[in-house]
PDB file of N, CA and C in Angstrom:
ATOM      1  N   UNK A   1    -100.660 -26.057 100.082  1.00  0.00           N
ATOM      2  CA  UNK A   1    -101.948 -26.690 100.239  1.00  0.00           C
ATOM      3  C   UNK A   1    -101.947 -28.002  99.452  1.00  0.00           C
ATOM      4  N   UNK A   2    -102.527 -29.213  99.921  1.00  0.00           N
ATOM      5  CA  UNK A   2    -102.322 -29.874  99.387  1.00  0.00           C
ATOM      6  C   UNK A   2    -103.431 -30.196  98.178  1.00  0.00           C
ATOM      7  N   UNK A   3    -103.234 -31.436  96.816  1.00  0.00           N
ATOM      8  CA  UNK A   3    -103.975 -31.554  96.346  1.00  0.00           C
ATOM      9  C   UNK A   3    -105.391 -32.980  96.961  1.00  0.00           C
ATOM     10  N   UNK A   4    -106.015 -32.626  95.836  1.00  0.00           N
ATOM     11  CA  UNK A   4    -107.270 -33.299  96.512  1.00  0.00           C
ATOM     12  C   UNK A   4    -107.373 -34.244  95.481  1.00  0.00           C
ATOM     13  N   UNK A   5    -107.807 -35.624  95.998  1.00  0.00           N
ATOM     14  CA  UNK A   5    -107.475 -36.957  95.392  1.00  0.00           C
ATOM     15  C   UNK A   5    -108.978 -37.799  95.226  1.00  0.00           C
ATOM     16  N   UNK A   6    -109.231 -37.856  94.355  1.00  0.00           N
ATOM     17  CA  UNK A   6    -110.961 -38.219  94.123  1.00  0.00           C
ATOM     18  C   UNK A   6    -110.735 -39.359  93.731  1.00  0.00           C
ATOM     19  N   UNK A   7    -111.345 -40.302  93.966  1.00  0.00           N
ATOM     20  CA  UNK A   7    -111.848 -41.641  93.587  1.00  0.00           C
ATOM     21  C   UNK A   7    -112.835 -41.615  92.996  1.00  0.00           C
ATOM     22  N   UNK A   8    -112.603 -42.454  91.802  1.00  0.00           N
ATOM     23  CA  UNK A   8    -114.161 -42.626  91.054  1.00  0.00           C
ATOM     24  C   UNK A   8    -114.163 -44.385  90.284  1.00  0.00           C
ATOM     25  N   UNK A   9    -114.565 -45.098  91.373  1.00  0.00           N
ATOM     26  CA  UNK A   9    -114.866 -46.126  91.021  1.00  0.00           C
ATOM     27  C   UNK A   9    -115.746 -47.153  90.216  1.00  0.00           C
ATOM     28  N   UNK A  10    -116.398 -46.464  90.549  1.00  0.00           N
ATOM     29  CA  UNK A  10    -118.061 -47.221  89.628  1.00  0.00           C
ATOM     30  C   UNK A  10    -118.120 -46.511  88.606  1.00  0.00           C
ATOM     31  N   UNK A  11    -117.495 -46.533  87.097  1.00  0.00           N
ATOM     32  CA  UNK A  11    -117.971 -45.820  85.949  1.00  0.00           C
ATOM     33  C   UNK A  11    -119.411 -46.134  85.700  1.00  0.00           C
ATOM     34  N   UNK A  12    -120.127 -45.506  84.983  1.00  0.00           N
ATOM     35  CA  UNK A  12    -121.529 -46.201  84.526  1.00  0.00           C
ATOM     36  C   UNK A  12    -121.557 -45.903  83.088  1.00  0.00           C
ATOM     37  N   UNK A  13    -122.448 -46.835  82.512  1.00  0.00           N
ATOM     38  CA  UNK A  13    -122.803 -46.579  81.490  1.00  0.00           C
ATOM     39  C   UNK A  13    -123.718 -45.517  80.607  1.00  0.00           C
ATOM     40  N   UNK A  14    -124.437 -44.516  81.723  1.00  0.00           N
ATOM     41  CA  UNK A  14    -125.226 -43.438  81.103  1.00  0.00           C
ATOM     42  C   UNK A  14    -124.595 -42.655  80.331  1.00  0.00           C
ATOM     43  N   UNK A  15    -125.494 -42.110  79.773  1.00  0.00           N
ATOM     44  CA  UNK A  15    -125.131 -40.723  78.632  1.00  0.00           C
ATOM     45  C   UNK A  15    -125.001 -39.302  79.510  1.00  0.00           C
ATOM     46  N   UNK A  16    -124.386 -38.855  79.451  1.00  0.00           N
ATOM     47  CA  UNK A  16    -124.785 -37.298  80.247  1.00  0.00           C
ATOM     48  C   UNK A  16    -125.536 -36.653  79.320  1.00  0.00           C
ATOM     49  N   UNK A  17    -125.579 -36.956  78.300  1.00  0.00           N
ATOM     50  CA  UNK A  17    -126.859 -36.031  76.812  1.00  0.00           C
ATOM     51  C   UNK A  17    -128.061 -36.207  77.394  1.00  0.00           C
ATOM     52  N   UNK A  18    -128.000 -37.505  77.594  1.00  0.00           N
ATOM     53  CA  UNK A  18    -129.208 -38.244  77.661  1.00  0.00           C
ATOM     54  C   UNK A  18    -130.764 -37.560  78.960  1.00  0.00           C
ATOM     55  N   UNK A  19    -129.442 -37.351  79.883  1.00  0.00           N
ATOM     56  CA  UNK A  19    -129.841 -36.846  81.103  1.00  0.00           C
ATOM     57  C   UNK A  19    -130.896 -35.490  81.449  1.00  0.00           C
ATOM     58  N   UNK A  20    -131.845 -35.550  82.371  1.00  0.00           N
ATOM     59  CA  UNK A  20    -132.080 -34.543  82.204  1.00  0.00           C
ATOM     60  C   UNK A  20    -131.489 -33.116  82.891  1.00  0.00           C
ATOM     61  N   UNK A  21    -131.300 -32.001  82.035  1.00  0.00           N
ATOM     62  CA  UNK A  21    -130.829 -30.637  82.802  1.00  0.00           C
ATOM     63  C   UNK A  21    -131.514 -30.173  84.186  1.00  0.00           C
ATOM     64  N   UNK A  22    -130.467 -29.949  85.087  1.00  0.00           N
ATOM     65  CA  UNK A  22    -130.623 -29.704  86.550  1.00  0.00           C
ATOM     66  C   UNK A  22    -129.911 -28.550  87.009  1.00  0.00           C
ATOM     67  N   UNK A  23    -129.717 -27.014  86.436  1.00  0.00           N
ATOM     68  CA  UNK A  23    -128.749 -26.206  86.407  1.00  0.00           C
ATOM     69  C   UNK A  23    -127.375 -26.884  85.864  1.00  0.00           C
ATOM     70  N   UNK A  24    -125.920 -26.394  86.550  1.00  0.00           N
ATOM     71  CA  UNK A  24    -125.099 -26.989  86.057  1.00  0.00           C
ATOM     72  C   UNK A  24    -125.113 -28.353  85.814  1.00  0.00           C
ATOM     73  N   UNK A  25    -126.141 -29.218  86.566  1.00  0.00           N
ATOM     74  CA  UNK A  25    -126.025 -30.715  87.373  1.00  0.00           C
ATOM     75  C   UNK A  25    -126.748 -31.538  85.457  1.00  0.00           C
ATOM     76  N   UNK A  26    -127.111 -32.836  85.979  1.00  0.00           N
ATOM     77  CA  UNK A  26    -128.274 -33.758  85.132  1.00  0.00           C
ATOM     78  C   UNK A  26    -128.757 -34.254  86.619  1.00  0.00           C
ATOM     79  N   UNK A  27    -129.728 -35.087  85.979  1.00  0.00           N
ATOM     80  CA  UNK A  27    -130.582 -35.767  86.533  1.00  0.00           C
ATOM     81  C   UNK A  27    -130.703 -37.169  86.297  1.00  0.00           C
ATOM     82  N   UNK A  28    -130.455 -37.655  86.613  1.00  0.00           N
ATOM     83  CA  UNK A  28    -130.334 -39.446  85.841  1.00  0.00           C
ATOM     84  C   UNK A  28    -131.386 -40.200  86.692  1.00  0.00           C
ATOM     85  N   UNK A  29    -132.320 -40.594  85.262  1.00  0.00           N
ATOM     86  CA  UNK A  29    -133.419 -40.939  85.564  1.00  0.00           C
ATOM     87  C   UNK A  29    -133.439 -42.577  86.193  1.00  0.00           C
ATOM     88  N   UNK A  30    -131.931 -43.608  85.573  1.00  0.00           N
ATOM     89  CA  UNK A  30    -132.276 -44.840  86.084  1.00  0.00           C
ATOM     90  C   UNK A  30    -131.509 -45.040  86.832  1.00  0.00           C
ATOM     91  N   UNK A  31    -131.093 -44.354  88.503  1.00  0.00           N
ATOM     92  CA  UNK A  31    -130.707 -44.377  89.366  1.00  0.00           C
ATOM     93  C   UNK A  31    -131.176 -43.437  90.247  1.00  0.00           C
ATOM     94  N   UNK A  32    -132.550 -42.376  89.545  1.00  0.00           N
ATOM     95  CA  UNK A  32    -132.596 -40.989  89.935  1.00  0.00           C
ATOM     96  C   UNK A  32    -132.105 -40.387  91.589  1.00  0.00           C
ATOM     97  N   UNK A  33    -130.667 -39.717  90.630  1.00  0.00           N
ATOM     98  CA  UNK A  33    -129.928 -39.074  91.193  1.00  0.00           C
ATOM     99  C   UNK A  33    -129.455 -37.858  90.774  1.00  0.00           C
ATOM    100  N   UNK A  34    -129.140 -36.850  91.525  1.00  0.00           N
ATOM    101  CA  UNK A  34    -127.983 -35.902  90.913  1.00  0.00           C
ATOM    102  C   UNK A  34    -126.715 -36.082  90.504  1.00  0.00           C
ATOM    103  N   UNK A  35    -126.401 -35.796  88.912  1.00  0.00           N
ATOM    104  CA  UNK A  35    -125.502 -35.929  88.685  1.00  0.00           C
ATOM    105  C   UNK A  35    -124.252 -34.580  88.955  1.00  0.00           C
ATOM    106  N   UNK A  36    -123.490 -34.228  89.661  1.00  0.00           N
ATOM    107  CA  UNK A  36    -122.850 -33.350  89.813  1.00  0.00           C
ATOM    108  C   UNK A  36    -120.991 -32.912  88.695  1.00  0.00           C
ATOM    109  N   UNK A  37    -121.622 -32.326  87.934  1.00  0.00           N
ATOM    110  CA  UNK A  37    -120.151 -31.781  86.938  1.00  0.00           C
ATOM    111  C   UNK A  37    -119.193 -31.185  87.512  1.00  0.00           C
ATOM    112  N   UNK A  38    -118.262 -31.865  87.439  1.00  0.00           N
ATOM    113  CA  UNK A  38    -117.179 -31.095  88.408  1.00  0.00           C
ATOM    114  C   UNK A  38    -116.282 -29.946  87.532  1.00  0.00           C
ATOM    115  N   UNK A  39    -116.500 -30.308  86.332  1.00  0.00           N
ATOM    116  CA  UNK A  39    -116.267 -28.845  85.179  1.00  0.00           C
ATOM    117  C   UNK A  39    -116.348 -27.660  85.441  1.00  0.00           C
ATOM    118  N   UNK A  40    -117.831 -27.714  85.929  1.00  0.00           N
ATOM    119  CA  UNK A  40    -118.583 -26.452  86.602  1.00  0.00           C
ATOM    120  C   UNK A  40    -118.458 -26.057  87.999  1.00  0.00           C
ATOM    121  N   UNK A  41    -117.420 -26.820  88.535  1.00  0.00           N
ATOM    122  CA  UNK A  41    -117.519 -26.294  89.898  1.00  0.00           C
ATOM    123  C   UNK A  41    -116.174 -26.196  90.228  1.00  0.00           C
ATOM    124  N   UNK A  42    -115.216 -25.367  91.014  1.00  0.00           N
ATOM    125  CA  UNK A  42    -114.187 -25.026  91.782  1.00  0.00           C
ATOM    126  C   UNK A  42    -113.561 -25.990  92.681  1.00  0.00           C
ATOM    127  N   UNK A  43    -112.523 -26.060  93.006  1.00  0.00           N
ATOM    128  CA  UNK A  43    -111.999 -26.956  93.209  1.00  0.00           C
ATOM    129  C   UNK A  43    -112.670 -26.791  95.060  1.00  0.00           C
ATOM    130  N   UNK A  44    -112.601 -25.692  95.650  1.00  0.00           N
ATOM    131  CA  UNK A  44    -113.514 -25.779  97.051  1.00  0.00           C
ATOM    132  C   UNK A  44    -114.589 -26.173  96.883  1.00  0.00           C
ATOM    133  N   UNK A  45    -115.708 -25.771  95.896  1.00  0.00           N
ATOM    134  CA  UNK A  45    -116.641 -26.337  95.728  1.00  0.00           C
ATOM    135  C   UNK A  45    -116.975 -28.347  95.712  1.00  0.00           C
ATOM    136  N   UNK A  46    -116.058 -28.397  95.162  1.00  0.00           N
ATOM    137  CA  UNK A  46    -116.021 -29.859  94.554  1.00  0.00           C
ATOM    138  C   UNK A  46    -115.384 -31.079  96.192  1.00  0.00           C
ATOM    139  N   UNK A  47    -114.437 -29.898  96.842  1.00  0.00           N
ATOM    140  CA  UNK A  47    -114.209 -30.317  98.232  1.00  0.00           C
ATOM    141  C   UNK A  47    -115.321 -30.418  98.903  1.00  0.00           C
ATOM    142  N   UNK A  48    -116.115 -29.252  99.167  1.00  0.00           N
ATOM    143  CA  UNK A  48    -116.982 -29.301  99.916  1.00  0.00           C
ATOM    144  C   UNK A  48    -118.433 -30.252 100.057  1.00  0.00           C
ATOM    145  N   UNK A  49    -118.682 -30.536  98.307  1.00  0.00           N
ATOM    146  CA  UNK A  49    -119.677 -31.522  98.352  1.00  0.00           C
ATOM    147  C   UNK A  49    -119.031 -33.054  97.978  1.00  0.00           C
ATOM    148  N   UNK A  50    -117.684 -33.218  97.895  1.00  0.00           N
ATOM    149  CA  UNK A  50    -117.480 -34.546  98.428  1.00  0.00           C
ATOM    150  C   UNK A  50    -117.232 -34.977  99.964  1.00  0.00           C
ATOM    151  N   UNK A  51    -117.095 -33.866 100.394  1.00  0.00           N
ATOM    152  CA  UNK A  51    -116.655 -34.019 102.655  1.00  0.00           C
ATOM    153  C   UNK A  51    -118.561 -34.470 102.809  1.00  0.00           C
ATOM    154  N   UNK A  52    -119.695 -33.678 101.932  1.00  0.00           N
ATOM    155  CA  UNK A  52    -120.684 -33.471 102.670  1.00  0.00           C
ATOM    156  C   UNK A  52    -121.108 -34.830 103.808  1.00  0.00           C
ATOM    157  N   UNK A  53    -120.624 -35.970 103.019  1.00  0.00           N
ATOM    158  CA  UNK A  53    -120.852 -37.332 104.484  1.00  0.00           C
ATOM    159  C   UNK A  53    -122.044 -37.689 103.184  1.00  0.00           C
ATOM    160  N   UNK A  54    -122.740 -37.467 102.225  1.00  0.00           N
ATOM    161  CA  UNK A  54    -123.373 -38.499 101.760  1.00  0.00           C
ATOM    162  C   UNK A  54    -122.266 -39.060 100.303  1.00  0.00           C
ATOM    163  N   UNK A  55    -123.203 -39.629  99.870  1.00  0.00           N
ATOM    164  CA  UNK A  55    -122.464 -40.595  98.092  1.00  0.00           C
ATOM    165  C   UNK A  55    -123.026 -39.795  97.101  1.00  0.00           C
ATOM    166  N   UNK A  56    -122.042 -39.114  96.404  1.00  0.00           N
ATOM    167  CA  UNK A  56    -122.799 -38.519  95.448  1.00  0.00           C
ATOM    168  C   UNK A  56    -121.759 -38.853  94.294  1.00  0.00           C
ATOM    169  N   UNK A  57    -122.629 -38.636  93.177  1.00  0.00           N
ATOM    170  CA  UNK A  57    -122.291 -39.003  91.482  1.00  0.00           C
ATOM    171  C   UNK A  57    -121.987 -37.950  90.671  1.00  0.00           C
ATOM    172  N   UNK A  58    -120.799 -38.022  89.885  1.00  0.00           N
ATOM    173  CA  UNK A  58    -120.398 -36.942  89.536  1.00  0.00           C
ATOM    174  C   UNK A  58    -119.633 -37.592  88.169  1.00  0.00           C
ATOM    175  N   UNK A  59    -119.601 -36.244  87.117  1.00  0.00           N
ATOM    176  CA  UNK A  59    -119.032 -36.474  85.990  1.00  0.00           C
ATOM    177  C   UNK A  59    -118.168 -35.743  86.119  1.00  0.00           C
ATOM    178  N   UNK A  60    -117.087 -36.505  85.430  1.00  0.00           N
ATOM    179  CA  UNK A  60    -115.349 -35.583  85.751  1.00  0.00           C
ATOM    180  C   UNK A  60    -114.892 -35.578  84.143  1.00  0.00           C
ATOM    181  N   UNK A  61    -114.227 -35.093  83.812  1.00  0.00           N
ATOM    182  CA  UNK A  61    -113.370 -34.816  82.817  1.00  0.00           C
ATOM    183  C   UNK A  61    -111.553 -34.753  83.240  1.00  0.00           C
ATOM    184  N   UNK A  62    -111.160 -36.055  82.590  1.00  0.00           N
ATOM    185  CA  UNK A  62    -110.179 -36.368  83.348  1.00  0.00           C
ATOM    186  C   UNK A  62    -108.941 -36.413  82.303  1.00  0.00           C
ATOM    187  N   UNK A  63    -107.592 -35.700  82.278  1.00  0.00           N
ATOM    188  CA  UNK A  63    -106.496 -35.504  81.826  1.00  0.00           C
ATOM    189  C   UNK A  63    -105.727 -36.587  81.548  1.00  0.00           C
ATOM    190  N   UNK A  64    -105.097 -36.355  80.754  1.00  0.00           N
ATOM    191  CA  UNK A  64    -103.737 -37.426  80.864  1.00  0.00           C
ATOM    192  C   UNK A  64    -103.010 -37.308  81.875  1.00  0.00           C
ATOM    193  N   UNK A  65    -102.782 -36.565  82.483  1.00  0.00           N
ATOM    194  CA  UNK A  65    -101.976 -36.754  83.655  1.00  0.00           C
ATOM    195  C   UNK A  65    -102.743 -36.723  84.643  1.00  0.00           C
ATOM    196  N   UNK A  66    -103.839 -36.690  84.981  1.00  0.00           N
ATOM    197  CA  UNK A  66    -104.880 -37.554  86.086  1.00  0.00           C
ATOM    198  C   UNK A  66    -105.454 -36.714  86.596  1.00  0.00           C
ATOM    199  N   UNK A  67    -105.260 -35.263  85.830  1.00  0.00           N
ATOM    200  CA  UNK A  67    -105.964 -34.036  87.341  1.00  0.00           C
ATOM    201  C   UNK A  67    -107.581 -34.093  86.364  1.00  0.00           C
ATOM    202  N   UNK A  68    -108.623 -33.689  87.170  1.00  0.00           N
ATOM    203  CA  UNK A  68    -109.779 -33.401  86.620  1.00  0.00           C
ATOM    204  C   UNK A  68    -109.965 -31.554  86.649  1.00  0.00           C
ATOM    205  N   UNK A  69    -110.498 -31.486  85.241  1.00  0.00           N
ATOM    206  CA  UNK A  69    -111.110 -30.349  84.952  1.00  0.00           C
ATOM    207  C   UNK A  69    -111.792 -29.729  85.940  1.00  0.00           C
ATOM    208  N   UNK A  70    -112.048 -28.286  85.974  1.00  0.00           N
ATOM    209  CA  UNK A  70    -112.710 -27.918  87.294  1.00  0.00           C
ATOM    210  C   UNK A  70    -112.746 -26.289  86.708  1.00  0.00           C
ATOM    211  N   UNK A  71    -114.203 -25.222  87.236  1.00  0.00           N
ATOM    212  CA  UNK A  71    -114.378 -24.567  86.809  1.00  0.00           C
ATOM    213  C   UNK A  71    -113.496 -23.355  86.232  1.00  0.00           C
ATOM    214  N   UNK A  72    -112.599 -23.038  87.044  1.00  0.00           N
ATOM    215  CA  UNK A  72    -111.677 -22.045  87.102  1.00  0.00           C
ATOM    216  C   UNK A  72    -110.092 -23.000  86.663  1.00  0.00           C
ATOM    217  N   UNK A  73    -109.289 -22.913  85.742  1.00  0.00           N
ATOM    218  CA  UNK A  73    -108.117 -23.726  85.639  1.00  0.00           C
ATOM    219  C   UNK A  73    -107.163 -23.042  86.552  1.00  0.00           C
ATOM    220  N   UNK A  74    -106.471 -24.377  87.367  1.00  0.00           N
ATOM    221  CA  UNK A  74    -105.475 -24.187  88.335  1.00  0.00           C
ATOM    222  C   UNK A  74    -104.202 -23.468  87.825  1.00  0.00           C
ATOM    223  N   UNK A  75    -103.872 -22.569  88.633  1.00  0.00           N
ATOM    224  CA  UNK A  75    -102.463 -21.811  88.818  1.00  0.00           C
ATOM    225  C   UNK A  75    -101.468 -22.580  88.983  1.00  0.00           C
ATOM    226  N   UNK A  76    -100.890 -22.613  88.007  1.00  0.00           N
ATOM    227  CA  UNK A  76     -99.483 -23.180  88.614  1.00  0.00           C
ATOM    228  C   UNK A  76     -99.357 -23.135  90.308  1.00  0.00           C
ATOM    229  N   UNK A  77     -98.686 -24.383  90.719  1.00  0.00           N
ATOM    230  CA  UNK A  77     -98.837 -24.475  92.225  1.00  0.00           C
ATOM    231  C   UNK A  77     -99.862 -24.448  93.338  1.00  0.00           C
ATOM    232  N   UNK A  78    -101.107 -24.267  92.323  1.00  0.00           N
ATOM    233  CA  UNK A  78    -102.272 -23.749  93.189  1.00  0.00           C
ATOM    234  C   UNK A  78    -102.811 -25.741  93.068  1.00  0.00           C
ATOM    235  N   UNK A  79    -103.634 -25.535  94.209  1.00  0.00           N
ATOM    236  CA  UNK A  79    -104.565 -27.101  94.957  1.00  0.00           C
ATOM    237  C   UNK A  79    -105.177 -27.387  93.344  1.00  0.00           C
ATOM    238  N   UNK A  80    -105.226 -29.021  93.581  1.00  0.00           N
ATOM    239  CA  UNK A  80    -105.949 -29.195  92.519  1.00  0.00           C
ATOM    240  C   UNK A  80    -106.711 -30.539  92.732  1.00  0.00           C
ATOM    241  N   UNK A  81    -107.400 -31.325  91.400  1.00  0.00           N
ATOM    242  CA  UNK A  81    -107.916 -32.574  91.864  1.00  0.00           C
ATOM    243  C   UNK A  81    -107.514 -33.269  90.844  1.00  0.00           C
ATOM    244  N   UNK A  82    -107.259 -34.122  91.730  1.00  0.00           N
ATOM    245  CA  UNK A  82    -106.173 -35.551  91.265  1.00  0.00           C
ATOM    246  C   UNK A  82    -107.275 -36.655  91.018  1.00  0.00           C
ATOM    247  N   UNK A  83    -107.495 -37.487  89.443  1.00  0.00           N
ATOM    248  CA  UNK A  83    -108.502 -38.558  89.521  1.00  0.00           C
ATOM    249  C   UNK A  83    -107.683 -39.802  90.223  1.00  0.00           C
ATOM    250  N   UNK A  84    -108.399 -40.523  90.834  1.00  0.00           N
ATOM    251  CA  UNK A  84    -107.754 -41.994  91.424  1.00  0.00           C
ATOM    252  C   UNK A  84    -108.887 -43.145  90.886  1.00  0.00           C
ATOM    253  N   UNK A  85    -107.970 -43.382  89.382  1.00  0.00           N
ATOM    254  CA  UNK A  85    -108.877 -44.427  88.364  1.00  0.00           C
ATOM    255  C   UNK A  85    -108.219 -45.290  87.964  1.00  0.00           C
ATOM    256  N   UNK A  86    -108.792 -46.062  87.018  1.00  0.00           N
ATOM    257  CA  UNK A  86    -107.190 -46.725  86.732  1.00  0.00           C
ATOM    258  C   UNK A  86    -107.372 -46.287  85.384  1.00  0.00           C
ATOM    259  N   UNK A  87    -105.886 -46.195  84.427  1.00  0.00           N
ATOM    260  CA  UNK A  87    -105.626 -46.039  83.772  1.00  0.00           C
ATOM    261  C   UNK A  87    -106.280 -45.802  82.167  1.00  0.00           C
ATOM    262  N   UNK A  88    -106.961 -47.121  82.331  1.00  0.00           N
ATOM    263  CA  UNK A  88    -107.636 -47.407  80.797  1.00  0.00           C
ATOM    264  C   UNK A  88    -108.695 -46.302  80.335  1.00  0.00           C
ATOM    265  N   UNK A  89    -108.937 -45.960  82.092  1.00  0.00           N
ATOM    266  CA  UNK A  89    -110.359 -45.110  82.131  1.00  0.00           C
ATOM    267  C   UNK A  89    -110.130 -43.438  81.595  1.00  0.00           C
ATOM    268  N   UNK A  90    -108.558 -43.113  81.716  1.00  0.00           N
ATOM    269  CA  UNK A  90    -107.931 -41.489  81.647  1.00  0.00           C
ATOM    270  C   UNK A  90    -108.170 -41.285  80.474  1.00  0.00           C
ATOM    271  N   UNK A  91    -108.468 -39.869  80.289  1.00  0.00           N
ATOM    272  CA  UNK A  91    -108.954 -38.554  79.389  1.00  0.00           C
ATOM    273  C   UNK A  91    -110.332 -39.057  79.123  1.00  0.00           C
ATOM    274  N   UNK A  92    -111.264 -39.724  79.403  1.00  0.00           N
ATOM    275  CA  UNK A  92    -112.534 -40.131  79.207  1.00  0.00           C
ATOM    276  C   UNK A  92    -113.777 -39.220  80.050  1.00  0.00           C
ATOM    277  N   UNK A  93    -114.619 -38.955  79.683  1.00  0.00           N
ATOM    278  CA  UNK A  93    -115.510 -38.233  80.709  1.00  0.00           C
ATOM    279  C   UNK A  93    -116.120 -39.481  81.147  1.00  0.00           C
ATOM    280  N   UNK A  94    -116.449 -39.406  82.657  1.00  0.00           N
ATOM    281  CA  UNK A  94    -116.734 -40.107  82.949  1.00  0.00           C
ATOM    282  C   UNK A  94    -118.287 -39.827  84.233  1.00  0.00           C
ATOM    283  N   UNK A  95    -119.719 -40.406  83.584  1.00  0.00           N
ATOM    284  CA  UNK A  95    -120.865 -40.085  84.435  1.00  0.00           C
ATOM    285  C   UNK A  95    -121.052 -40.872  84.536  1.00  0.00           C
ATOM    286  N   UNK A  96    -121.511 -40.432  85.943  1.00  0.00           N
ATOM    287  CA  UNK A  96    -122.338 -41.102  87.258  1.00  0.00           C
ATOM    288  C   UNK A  96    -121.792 -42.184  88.070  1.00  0.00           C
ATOM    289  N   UNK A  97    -121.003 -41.337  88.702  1.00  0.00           N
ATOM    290  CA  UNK A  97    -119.628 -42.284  89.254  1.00  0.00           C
ATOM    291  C   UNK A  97    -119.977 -41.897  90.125  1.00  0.00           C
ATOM    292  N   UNK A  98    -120.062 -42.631  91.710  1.00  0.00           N
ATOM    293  CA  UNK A  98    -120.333 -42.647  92.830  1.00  0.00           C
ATOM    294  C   UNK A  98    -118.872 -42.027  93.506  1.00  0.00           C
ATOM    295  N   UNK A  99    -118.676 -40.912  94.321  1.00  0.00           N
ATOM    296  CA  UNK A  99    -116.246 -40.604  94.215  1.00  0.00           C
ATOM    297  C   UNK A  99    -116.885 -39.967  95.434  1.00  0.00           C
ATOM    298  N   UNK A 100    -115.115 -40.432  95.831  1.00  0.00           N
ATOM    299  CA  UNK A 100    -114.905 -40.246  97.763  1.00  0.00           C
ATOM    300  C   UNK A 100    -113.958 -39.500  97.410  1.00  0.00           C
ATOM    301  N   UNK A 101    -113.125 -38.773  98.235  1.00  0.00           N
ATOM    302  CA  UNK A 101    -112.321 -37.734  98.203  1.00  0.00           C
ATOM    303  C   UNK A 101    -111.408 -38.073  99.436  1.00  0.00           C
ATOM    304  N   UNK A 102    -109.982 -37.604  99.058  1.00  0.00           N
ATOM    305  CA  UNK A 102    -109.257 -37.590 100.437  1.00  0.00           C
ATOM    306  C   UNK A 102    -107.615 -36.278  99.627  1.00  0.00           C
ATOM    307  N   UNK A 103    -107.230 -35.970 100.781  1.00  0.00           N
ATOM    308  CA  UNK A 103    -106.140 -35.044 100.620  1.00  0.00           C
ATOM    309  C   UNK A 103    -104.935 -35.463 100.617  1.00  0.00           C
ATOM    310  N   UNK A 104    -103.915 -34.873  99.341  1.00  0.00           N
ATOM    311  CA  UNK A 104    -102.643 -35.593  99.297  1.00  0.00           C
ATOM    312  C   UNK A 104    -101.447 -34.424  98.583  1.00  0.00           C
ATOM    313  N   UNK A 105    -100.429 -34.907  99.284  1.00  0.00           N
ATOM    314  CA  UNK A 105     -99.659 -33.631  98.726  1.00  0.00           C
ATOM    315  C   UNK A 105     -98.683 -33.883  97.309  1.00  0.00           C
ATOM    316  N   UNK A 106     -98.910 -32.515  96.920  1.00  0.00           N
ATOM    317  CA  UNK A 106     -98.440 -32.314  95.763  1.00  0.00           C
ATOM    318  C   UNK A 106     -96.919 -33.469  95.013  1.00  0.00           C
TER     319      UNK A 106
END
């Protein structure tokens, strides 16, 4: 299966503290939007609401080697998500990033 390759282009400057609580999510009041944690969500999960066809904002927690955190930690060999950032931006959490998704193999 292959892995899944997220783009997250637009860093922003909000706080995720700052934000208000939305279940797992925030709420960000000066763009009011959902902010979606991809910490808290599964790597299908995290597929499924980046395919949904709208733009949504999401905070990632992103590795040195580029995969993002995600609720359940990946199995060796098992699908995962790959950040597509540039560099300066890695191991940084990063909210309210507008990220497109596409599939790429391991």
């Amino acid at each position: 299966m292959a892995d899944l390759k997220v783009s997250l282009p637009k860093p922003c400057g909000e706080q995720w503290e700052a934000m208000a609580p939305q279940g797992c999510n925030r709420h960000c009041a000066v763009c009011d939007t959902t902010i979606h944690d991809l910490s808290s969500m599964t790597v299908d999960e995290t597929e499924a609401l980046l395919l949904s066809g709208e733009e949504v904002c999401v905070r990632a927690e992103v590795a040195r080697n580029g995969t993002v955190r995600t609720a359940h930690p990946a199995i060796p060999g098992s699908r995962r998500i790959v950040a597509a950032i540039g560099a300066s931006v890695s191991l940084a959490a990063a909210a309210c990033q507008p990220a497109t998704i596409s599939h790429v193999t391991p």
